[in-house]
PDB file of N, CA and C in Angstrom:
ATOM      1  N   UNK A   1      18.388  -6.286  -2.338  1.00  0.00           N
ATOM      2  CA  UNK A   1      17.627  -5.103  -2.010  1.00  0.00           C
ATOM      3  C   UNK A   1      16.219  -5.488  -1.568  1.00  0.00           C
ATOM      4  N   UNK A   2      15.623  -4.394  -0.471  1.00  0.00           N
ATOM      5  CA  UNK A   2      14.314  -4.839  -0.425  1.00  0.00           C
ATOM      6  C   UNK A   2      13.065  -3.954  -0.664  1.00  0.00           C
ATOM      7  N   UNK A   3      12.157  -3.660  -0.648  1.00  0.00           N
ATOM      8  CA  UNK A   3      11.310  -3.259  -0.868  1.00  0.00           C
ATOM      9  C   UNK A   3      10.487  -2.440   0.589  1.00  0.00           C
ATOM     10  N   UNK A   4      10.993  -1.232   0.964  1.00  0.00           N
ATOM     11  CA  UNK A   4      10.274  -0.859   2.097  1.00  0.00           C
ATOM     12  C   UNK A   4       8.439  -0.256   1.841  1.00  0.00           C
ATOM     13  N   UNK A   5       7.372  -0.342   2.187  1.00  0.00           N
ATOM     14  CA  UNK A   5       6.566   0.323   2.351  1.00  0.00           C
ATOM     15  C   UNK A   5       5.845   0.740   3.300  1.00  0.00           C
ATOM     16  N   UNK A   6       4.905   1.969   2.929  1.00  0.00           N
ATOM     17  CA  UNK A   6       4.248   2.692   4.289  1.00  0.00           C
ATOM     18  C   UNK A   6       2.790   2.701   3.827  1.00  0.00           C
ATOM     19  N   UNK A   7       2.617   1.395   3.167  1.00  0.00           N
ATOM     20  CA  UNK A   7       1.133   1.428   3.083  1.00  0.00           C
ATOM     21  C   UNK A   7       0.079   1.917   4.550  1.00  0.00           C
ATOM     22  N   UNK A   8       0.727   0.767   5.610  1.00  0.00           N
ATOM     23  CA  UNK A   8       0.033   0.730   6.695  1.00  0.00           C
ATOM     24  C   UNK A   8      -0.091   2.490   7.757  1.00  0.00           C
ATOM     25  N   UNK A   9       1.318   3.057   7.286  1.00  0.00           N
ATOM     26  CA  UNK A   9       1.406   4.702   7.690  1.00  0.00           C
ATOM     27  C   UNK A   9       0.577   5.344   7.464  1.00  0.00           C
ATOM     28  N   UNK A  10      -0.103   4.954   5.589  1.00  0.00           N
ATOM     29  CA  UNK A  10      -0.682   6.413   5.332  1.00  0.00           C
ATOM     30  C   UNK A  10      -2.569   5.683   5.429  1.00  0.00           C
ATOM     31  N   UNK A  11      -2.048   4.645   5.334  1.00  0.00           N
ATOM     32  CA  UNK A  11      -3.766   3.963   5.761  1.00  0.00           C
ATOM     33  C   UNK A  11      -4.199   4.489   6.960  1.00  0.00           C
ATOM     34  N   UNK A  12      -3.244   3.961   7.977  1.00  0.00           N
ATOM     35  CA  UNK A  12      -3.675   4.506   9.490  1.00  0.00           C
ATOM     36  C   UNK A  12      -3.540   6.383   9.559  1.00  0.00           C
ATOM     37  N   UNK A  13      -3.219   6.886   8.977  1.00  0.00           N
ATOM     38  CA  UNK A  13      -3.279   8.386   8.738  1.00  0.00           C
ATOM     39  C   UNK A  13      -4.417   8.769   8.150  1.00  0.00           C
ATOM     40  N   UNK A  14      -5.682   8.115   7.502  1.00  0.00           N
ATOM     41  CA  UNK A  14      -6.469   8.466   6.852  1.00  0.00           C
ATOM     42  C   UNK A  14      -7.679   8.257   8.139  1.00  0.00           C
ATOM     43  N   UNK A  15      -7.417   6.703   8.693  1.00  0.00           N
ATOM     44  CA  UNK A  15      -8.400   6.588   9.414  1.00  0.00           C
ATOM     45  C   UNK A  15      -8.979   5.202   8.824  1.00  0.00           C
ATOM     46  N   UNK A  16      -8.479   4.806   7.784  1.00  0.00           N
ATOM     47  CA  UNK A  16      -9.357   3.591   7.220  1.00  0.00           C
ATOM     48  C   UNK A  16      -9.027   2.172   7.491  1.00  0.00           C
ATOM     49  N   UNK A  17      -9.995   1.049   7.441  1.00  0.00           N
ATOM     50  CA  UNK A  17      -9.274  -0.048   7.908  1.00  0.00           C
ATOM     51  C   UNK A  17      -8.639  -0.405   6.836  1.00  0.00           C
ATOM     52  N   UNK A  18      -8.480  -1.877   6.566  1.00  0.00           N
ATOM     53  CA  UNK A  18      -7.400  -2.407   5.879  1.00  0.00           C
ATOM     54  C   UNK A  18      -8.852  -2.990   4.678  1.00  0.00           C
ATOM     55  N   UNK A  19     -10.274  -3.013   5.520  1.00  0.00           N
ATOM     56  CA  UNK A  19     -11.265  -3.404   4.299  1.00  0.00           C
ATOM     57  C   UNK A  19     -11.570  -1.776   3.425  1.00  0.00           C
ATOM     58  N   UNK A  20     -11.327  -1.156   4.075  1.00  0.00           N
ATOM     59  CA  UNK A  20     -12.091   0.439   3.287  1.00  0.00           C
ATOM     60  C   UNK A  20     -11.204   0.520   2.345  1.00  0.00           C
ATOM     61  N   UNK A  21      -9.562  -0.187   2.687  1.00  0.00           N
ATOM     62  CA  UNK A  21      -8.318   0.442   1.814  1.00  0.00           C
ATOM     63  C   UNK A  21      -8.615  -0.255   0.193  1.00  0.00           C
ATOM     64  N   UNK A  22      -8.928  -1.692   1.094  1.00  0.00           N
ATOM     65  CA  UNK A  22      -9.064  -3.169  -0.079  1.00  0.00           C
ATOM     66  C   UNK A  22      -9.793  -2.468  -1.287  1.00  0.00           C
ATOM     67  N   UNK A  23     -11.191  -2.360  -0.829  1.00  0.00           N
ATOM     68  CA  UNK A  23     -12.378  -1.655  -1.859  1.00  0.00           C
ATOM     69  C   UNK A  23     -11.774  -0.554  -2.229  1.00  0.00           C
ATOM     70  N   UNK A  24     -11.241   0.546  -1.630  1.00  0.00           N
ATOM     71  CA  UNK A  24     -10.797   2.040  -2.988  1.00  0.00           C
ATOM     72  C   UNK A  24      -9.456   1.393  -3.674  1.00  0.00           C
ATOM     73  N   UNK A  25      -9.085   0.370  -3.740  1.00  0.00           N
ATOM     74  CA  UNK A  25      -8.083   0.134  -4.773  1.00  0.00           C
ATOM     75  C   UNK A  25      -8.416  -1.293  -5.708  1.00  0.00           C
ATOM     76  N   UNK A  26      -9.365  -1.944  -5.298  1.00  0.00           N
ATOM     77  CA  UNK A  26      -9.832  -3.144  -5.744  1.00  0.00           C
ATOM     78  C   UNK A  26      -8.846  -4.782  -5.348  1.00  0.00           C
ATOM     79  N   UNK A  27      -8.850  -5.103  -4.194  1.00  0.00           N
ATOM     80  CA  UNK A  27      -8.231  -6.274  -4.112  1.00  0.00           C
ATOM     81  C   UNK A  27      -8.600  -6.293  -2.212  1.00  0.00           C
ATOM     82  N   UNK A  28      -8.359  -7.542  -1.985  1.00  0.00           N
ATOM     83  CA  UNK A  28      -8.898  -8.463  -0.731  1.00  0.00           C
ATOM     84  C   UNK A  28      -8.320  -7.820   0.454  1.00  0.00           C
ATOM     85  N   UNK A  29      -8.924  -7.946   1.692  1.00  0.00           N
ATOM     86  CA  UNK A  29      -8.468  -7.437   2.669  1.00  0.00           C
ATOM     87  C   UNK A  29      -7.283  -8.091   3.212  1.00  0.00           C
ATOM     88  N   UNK A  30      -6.911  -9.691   2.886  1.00  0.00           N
ATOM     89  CA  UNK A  30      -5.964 -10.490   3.088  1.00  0.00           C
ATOM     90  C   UNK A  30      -4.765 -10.014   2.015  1.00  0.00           C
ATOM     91  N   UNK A  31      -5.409  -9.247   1.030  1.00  0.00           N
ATOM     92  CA  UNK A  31      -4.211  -8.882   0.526  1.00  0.00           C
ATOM     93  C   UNK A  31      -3.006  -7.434   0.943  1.00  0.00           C
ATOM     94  N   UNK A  32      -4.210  -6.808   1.006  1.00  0.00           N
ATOM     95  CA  UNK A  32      -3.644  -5.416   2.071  1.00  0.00           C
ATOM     96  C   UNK A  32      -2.974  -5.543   3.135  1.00  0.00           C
ATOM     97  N   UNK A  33      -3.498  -6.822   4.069  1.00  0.00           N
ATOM     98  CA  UNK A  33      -2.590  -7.596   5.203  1.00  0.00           C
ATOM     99  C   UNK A  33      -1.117  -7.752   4.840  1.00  0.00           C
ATOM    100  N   UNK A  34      -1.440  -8.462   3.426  1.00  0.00           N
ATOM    101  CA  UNK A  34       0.393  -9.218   3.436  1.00  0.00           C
ATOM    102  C   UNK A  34       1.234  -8.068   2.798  1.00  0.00           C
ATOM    103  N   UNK A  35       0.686  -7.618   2.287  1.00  0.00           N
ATOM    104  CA  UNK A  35       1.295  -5.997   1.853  1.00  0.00           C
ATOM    105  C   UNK A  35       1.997  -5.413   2.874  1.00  0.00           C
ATOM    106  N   UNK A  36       0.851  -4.819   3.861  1.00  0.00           N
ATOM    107  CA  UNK A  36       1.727  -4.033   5.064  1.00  0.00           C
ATOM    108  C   UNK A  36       2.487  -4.976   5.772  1.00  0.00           C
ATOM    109  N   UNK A  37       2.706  -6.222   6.125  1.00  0.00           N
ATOM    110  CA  UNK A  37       3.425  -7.065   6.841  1.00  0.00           C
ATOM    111  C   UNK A  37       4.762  -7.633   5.679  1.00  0.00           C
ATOM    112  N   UNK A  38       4.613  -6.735   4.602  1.00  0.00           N
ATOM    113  CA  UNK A  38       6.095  -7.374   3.398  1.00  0.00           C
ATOM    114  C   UNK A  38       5.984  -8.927   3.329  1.00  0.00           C
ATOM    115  N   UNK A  39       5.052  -9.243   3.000  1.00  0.00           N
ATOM    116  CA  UNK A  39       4.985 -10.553   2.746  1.00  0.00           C
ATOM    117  C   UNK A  39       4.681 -10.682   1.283  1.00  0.00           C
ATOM    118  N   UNK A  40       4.063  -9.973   0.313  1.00  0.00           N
ATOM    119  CA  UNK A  40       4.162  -9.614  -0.718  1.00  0.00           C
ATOM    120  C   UNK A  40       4.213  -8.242  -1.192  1.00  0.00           C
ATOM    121  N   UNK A  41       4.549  -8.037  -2.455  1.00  0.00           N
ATOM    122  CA  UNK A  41       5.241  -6.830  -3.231  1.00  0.00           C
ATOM    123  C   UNK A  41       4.052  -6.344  -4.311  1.00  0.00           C
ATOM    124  N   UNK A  42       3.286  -5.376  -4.057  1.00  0.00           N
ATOM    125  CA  UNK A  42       2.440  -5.207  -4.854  1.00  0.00           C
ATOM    126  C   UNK A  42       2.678  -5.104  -6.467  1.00  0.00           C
ATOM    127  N   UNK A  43       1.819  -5.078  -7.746  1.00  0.00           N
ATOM    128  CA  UNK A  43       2.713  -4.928  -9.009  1.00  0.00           C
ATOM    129  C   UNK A  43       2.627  -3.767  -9.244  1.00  0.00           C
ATOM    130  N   UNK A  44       3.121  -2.789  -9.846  1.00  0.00           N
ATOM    131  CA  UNK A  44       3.112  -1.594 -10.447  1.00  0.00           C
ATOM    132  C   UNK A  44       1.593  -0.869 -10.629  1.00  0.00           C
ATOM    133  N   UNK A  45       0.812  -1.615 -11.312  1.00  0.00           N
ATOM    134  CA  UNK A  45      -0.401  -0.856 -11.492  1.00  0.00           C
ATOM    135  C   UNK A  45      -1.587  -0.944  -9.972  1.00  0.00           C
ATOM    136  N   UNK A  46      -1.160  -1.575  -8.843  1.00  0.00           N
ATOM    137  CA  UNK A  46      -1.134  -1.738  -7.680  1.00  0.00           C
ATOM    138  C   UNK A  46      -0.934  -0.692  -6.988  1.00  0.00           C
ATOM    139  N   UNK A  47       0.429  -0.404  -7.439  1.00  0.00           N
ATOM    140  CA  UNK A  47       1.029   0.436  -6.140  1.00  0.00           C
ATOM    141  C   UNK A  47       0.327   1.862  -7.041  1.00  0.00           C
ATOM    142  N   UNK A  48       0.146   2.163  -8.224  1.00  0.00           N
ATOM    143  CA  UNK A  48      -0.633   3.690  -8.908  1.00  0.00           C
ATOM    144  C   UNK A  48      -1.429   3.787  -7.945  1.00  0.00           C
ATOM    145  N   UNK A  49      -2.234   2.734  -7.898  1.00  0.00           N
ATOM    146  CA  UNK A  49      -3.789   2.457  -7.333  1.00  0.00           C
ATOM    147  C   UNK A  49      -3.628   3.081  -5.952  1.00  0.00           C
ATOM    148  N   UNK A  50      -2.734   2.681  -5.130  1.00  0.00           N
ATOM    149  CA  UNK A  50      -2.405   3.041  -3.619  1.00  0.00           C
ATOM    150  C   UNK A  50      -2.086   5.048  -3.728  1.00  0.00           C
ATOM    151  N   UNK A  51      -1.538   5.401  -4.677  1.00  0.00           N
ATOM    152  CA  UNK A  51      -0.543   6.774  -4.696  1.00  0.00           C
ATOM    153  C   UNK A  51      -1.776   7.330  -5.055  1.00  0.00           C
ATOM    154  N   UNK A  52      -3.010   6.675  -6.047  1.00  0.00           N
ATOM    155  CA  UNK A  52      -3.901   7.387  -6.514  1.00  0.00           C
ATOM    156  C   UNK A  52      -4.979   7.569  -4.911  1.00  0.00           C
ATOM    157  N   UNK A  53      -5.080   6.566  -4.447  1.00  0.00           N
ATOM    158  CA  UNK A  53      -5.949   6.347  -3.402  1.00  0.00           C
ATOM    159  C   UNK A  53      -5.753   7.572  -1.852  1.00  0.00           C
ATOM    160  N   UNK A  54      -4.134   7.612  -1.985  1.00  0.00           N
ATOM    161  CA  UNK A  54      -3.321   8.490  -0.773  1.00  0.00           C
ATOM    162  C   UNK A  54      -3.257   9.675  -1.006  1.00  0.00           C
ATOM    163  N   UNK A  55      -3.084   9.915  -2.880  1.00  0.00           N
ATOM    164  CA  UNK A  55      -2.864  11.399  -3.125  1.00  0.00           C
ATOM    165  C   UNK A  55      -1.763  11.441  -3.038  1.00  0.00           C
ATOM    166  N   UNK A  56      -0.752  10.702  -3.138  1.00  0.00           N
ATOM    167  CA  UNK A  56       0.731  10.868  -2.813  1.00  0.00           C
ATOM    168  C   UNK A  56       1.107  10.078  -3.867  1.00  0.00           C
ATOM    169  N   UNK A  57       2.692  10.404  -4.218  1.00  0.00           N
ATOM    170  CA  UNK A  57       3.595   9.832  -5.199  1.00  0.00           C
ATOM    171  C   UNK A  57       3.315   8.208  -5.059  1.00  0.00           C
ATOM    172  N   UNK A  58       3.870   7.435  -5.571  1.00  0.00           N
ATOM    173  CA  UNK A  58       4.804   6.130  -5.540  1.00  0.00           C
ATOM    174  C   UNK A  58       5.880   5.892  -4.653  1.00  0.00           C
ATOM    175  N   UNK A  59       6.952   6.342  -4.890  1.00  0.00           N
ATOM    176  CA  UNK A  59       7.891   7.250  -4.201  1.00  0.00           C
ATOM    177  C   UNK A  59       7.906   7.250  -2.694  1.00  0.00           C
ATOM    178  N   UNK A  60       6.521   8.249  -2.244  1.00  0.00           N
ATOM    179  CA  UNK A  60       6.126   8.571  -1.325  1.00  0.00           C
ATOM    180  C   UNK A  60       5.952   7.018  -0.211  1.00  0.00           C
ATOM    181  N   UNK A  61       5.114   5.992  -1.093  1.00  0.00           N
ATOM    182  CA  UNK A  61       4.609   4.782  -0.429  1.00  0.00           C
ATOM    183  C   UNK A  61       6.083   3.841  -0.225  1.00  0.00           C
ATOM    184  N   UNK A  62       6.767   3.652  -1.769  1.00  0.00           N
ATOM    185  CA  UNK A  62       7.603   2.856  -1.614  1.00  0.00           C
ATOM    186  C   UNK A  62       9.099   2.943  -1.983  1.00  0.00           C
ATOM    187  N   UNK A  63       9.749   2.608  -1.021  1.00  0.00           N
ATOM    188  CA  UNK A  63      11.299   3.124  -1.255  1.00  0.00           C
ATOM    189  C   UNK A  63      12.169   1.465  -1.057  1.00  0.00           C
ATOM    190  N   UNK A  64      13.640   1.595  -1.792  1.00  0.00           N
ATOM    191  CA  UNK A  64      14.032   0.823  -2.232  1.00  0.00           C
ATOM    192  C   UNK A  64      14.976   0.639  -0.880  1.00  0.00           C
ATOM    193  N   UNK A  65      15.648  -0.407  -0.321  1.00  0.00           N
ATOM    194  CA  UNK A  65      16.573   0.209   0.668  1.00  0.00           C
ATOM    195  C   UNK A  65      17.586  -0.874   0.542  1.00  0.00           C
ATOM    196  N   UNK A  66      18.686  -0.926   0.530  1.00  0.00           N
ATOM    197  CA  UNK A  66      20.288  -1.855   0.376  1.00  0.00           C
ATOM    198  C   UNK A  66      20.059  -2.353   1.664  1.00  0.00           C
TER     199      UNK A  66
END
């Protein structure tokens, strides 16, 4: 299974870069990079941080897909 996300969807829906995203959730702009490119899997209290940041579920950001 993999791990789909729409970090980069609801980032670019806000208007913010990938440094504005870094700072309202606390972690590197190289990290937000490998995020939206699935190169890494954020951890749980990560992805709150993102749903808290979007206003949207978990759910919403990340879905599981076969």
């Amino acid at each position: 299974m993999a791990i789909r996300n729409r970090v980069k969807e609801f980032r670019d829906a806000r208007g913010w870069t990938q440094q504005e995203l870094a700072e309202a959730v606390g972690v590197s702009r190289q990290s937000i990079n490998s995020i939206e490119r699935n190169r890494y899997v954020p951890s749980l209290e990560l992805a709150l941080l993102f749903a808290r940041a979007f206003e949207v579920t978990t759910d919403d950001i990340f879905k599981l897909e076969d």
